[in-house]
PDB file of N, CA and C in Angstrom:
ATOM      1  N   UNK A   1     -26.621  12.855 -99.561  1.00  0.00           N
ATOM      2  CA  UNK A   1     -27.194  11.927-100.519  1.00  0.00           C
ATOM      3  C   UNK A   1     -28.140  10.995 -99.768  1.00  0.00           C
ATOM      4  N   UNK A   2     -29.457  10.791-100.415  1.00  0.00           N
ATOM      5  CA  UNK A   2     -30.486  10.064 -99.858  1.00  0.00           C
ATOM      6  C   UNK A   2     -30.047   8.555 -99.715  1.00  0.00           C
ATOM      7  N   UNK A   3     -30.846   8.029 -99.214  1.00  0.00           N
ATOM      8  CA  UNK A   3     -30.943   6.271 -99.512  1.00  0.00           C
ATOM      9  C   UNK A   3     -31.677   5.929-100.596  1.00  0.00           C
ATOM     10  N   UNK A   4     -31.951   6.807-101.305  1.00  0.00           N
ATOM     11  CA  UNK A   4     -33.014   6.873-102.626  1.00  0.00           C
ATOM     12  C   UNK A   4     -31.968   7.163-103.501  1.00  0.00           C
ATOM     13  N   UNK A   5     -31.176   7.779-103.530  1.00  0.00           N
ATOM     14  CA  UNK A   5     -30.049   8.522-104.552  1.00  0.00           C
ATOM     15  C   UNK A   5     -29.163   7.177-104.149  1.00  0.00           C
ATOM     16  N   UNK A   6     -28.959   6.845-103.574  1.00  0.00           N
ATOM     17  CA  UNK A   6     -27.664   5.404-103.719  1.00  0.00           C
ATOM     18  C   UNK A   6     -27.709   4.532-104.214  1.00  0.00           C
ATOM     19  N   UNK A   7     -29.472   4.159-104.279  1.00  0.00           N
ATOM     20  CA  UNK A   7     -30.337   2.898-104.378  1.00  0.00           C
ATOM     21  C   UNK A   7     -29.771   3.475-106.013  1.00  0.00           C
ATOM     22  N   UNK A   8     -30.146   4.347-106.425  1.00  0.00           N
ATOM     23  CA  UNK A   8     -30.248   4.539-107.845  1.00  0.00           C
ATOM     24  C   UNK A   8     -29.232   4.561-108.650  1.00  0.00           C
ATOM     25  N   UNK A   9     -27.993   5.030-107.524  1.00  0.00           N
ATOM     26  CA  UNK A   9     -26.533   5.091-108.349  1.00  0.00           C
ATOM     27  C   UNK A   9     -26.199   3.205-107.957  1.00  0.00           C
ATOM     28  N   UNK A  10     -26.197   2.915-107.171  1.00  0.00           N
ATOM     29  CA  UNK A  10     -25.913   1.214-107.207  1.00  0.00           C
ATOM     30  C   UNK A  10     -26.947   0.158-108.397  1.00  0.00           C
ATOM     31  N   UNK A  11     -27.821   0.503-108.681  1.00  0.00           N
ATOM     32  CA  UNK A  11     -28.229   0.214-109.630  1.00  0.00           C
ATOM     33  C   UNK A  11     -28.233   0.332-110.867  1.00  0.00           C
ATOM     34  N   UNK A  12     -27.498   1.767-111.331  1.00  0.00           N
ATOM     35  CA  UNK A  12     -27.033   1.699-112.634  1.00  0.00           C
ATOM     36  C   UNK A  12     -25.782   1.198-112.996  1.00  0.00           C
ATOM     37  N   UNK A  13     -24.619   0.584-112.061  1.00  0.00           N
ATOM     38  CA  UNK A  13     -23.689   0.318-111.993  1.00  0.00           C
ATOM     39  C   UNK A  13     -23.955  -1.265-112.452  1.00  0.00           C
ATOM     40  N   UNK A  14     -25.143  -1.968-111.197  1.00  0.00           N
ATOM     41  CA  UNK A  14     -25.814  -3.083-111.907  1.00  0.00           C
ATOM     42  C   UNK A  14     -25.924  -3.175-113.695  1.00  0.00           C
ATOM     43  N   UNK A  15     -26.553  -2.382-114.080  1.00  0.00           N
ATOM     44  CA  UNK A  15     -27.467  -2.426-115.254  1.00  0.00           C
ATOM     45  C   UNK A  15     -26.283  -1.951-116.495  1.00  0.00           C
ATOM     46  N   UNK A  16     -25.327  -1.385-115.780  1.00  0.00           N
ATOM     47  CA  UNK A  16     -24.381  -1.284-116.875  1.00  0.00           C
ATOM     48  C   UNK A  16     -23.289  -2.384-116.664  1.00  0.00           C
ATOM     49  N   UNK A  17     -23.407  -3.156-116.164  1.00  0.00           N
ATOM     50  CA  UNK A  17     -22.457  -4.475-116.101  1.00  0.00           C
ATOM     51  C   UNK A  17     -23.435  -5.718-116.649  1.00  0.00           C
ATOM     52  N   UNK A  18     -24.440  -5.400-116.440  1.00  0.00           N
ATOM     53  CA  UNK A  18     -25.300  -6.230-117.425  1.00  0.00           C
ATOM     54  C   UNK A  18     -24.930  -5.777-119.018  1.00  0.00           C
ATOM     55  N   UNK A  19     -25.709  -5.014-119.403  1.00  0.00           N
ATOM     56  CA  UNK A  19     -25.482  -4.690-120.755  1.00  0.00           C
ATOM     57  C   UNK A  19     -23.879  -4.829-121.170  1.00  0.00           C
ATOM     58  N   UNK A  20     -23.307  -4.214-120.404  1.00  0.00           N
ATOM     59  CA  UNK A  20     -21.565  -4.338-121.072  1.00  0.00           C
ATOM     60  C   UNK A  20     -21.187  -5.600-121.600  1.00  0.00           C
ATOM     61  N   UNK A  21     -21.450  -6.560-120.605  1.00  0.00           N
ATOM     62  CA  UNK A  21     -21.246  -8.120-121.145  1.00  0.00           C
ATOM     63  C   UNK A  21     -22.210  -8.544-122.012  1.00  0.00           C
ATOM     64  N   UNK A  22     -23.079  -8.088-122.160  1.00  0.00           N
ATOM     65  CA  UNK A  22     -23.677  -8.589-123.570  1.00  0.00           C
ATOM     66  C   UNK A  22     -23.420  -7.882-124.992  1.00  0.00           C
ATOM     67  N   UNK A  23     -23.212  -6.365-124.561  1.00  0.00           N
ATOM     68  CA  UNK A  23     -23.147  -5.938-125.630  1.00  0.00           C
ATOM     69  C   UNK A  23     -21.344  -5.811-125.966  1.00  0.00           C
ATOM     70  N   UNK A  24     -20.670  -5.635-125.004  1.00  0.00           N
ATOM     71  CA  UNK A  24     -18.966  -5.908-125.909  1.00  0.00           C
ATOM     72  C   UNK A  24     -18.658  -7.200-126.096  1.00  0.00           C
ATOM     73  N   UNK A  25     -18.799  -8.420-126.058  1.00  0.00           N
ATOM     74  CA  UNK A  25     -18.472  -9.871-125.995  1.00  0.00           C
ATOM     75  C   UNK A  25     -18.915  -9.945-127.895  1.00  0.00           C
ATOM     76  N   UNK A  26     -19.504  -9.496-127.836  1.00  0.00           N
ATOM     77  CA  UNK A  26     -20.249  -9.242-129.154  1.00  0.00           C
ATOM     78  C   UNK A  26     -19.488  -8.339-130.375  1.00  0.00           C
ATOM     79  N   UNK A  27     -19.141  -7.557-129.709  1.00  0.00           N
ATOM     80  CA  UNK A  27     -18.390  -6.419-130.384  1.00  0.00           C
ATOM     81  C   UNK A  27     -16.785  -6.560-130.170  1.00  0.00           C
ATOM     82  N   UNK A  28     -16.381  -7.364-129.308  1.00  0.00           N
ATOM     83  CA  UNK A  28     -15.039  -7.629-129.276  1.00  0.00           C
ATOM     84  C   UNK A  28     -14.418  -8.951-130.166  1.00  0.00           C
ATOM     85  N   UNK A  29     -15.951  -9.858-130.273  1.00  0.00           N
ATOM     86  CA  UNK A  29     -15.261 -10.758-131.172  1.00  0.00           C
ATOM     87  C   UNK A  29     -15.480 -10.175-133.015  1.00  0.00           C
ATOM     88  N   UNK A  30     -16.384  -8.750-133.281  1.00  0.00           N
ATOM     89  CA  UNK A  30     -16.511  -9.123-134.309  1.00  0.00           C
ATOM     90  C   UNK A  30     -15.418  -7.618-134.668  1.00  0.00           C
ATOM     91  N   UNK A  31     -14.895  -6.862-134.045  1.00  0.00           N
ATOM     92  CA  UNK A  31     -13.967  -5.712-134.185  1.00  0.00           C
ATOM     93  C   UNK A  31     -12.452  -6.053-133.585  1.00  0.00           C
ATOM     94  N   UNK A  32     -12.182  -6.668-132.958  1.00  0.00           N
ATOM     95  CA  UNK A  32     -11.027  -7.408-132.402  1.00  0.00           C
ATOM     96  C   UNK A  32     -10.202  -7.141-131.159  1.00  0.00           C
ATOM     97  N   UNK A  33      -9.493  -7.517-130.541  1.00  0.00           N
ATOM     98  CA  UNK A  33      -9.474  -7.367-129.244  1.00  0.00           C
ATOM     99  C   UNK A  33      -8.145  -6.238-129.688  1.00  0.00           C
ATOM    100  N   UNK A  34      -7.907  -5.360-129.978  1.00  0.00           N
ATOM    101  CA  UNK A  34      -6.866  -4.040-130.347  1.00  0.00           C
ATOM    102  C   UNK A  34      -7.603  -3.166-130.065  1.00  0.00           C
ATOM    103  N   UNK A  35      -9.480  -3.125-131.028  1.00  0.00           N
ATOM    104  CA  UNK A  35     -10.064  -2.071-131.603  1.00  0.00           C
ATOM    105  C   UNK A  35     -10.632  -1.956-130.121  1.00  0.00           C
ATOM    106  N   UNK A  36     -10.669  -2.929-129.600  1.00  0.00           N
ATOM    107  CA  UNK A  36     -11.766  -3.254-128.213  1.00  0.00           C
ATOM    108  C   UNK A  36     -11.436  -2.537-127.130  1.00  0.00           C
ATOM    109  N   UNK A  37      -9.984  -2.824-126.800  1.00  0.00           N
ATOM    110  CA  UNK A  37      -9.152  -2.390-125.779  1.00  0.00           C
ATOM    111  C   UNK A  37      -9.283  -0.179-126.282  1.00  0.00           C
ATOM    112  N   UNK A  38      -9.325  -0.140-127.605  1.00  0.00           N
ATOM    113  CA  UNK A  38      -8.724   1.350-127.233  1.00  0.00           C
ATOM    114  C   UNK A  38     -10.626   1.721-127.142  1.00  0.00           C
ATOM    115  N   UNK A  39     -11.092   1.531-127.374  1.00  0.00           N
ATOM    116  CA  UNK A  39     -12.453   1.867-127.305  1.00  0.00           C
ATOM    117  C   UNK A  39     -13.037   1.805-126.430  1.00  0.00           C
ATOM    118  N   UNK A  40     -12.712   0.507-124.973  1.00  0.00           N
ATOM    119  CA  UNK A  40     -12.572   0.745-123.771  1.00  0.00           C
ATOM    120  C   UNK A  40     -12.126   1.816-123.073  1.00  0.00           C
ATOM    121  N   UNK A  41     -11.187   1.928-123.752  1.00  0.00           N
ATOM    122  CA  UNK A  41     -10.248   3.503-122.950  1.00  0.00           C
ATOM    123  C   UNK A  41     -10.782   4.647-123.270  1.00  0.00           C
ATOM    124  N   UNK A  42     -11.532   4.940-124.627  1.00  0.00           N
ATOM    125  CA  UNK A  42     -12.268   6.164-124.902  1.00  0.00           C
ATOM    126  C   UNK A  42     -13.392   6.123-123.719  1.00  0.00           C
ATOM    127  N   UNK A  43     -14.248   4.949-123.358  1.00  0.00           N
ATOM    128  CA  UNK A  43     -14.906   5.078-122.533  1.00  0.00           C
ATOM    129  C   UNK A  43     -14.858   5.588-121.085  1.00  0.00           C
ATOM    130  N   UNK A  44     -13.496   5.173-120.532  1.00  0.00           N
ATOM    131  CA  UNK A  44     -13.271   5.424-119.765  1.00  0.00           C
ATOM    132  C   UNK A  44     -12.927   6.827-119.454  1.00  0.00           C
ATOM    133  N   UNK A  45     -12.015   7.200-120.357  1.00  0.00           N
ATOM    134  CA  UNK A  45     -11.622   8.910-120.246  1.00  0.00           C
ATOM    135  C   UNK A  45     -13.101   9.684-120.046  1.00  0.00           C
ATOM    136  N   UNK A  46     -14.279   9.049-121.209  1.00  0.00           N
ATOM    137  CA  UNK A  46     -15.083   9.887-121.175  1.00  0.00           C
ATOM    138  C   UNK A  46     -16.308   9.968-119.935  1.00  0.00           C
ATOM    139  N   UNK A  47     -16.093   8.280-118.849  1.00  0.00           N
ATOM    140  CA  UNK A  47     -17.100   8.110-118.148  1.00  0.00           C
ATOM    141  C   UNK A  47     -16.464   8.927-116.943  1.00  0.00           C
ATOM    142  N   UNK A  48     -15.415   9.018-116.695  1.00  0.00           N
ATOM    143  CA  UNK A  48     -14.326   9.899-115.689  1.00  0.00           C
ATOM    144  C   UNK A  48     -14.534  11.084-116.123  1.00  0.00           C
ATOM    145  N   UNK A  49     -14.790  11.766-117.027  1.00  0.00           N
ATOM    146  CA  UNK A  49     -14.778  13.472-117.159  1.00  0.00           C
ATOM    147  C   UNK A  49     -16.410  13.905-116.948  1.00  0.00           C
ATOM    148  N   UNK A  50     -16.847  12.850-117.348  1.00  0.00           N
ATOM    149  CA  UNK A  50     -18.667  13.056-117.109  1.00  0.00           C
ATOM    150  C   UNK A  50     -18.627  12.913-115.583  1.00  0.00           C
ATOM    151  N   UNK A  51     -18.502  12.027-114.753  1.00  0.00           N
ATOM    152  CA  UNK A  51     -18.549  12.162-113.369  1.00  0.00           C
ATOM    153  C   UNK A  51     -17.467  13.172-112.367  1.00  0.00           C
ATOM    154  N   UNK A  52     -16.718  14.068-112.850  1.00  0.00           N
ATOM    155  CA  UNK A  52     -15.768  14.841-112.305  1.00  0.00           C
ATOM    156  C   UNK A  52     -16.735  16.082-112.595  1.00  0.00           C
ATOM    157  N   UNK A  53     -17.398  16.650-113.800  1.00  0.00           N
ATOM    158  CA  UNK A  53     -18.149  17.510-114.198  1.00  0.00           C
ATOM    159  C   UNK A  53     -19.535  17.262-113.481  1.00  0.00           C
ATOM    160  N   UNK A  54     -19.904  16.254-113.285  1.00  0.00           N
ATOM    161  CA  UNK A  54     -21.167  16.092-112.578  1.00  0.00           C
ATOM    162  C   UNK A  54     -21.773  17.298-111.731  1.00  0.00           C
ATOM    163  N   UNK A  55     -22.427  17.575-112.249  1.00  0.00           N
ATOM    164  CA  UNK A  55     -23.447  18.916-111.574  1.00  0.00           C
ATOM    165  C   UNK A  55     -24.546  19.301-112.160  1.00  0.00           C
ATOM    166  N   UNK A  56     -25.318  20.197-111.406  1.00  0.00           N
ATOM    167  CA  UNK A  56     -27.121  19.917-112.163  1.00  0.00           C
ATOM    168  C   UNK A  56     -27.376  21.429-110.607  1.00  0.00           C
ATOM    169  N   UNK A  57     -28.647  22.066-111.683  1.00  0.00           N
ATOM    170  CA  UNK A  57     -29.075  23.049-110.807  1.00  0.00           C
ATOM    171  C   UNK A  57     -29.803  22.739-109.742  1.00  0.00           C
ATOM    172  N   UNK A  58     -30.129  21.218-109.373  1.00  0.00           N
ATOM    173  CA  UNK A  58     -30.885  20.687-108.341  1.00  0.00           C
ATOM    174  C   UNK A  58     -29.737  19.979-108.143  1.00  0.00           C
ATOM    175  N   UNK A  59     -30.403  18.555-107.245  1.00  0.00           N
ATOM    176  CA  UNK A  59     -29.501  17.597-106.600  1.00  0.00           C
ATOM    177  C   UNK A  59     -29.934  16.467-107.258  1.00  0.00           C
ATOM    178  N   UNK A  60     -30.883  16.692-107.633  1.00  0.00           N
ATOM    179  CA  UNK A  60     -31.574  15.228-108.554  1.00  0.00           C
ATOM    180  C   UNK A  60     -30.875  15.606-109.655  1.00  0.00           C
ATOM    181  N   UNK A  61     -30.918  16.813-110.444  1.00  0.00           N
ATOM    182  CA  UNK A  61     -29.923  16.637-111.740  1.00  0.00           C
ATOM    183  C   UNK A  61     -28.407  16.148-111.576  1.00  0.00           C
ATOM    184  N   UNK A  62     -27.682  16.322-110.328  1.00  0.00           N
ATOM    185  CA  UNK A  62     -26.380  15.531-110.217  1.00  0.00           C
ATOM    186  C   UNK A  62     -26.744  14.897-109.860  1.00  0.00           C
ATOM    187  N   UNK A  63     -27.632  13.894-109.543  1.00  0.00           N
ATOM    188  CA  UNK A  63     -28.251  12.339-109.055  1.00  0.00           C
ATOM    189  C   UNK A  63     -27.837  11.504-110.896  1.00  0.00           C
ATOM    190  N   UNK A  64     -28.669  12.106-111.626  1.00  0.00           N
ATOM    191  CA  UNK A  64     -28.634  11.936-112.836  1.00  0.00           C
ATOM    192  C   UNK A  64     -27.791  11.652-113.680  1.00  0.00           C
ATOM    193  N   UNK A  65     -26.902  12.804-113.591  1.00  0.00           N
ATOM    194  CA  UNK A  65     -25.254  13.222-114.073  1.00  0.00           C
ATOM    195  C   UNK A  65     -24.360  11.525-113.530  1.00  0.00           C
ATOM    196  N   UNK A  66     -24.260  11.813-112.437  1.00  0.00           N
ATOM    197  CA  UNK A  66     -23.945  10.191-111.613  1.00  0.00           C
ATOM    198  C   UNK A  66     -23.989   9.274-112.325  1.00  0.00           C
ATOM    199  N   UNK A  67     -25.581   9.195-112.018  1.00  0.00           N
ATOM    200  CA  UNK A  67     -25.835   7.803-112.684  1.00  0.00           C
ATOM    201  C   UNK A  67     -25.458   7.479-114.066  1.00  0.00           C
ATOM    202  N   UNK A  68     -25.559   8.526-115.022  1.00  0.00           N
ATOM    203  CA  UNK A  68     -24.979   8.169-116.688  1.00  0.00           C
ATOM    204  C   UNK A  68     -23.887   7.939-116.537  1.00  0.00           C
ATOM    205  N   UNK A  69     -22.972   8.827-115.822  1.00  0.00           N
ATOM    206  CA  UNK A  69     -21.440   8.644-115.713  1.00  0.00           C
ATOM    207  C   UNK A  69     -21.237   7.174-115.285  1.00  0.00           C
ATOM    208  N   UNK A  70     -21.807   6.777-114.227  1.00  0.00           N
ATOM    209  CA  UNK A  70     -21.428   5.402-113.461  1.00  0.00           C
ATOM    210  C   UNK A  70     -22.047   4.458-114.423  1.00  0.00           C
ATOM    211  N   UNK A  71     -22.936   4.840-115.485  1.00  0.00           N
ATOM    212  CA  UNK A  71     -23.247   3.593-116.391  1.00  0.00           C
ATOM    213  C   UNK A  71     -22.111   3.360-117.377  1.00  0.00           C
ATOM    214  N   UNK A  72     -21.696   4.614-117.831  1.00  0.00           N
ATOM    215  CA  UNK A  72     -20.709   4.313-118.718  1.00  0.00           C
ATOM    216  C   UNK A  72     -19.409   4.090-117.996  1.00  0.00           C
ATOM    217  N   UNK A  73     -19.026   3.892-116.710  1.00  0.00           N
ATOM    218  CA  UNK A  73     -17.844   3.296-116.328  1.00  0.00           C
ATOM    219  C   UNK A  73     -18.155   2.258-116.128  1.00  0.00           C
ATOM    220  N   UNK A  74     -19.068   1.631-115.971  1.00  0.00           N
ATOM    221  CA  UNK A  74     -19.754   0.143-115.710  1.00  0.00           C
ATOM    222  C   UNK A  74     -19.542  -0.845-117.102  1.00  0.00           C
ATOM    223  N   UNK A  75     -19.986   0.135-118.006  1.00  0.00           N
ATOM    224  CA  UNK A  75     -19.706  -0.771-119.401  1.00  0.00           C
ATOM    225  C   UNK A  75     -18.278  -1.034-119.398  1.00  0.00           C
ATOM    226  N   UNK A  76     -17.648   0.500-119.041  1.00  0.00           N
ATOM    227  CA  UNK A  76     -15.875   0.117-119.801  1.00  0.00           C
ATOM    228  C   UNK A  76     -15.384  -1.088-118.593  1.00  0.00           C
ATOM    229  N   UNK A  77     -15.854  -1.408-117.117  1.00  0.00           N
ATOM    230  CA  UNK A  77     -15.262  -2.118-116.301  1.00  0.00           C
ATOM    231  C   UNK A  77     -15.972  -3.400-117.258  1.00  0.00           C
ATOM    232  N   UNK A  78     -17.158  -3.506-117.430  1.00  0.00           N
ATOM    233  CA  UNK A  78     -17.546  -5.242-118.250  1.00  0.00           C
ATOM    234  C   UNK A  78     -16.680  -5.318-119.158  1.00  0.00           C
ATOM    235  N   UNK A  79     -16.427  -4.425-120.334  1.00  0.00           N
ATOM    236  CA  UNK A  79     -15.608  -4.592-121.139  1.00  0.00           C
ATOM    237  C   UNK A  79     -14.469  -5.307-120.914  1.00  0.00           C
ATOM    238  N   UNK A  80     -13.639  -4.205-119.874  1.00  0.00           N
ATOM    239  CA  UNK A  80     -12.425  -4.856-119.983  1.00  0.00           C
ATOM    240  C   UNK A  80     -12.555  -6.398-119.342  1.00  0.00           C
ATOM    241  N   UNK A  81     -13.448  -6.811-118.486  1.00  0.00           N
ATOM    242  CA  UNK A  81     -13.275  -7.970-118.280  1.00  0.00           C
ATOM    243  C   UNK A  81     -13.240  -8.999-119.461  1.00  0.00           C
ATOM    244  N   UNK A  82     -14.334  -8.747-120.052  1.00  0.00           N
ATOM    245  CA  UNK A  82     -13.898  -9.301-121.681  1.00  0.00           C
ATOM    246  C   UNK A  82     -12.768  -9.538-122.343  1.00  0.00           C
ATOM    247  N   UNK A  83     -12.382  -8.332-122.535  1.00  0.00           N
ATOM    248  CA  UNK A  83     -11.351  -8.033-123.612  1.00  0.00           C
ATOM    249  C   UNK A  83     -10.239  -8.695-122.850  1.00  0.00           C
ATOM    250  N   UNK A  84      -9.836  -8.431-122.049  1.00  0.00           N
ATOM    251  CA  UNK A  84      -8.627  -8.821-121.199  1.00  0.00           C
ATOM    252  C   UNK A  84      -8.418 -10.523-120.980  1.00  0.00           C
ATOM    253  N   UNK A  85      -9.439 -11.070-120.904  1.00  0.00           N
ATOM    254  CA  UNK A  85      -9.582 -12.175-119.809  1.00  0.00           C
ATOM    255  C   UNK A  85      -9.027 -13.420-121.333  1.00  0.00           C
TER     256      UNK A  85
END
């Protein structure tokens, strides 16, 4: 993995901890902290099976794969800080 491919997976990890806190804080007060918590967990199952499957006929397509996966575990980690706290 490059220093170009890290730069890119550490940055979507950024960008999905941004958005997460804006967009569940929002959605946890207006669906409730029950609906919040299991909807967190769908995320999670699903950001964990996307990055275990991660693969691509190049190396940039699992660069890719990565990075969506690590965005959507990024949201469910903002989340739960939300929901939980």
């Amino acid at each position: 993995m490059t220093t170009q491919m890290k730069t890119r997976l550490t940055n979507s990890l950024l960008i999905g901890d941004i958005f997460g806190m804006l967009f569940f804080g929002i959605a946890a007060d207006r669906i409730g902290r029950r609906w919040g918590i299991i909807g967190c967990t769908v995320l999670l199952v699903g950001g964990v099976v996307l990055a275990t499957a991660a693969h691509g006929k190049t190396v940039d397509g699992m660069l890719w794969m990565m990075v969506v996966s690590s965005h959507i575990l990024e949201l469910n980690i903002a989340h739960s800080r939300l929901v939980e706290a």
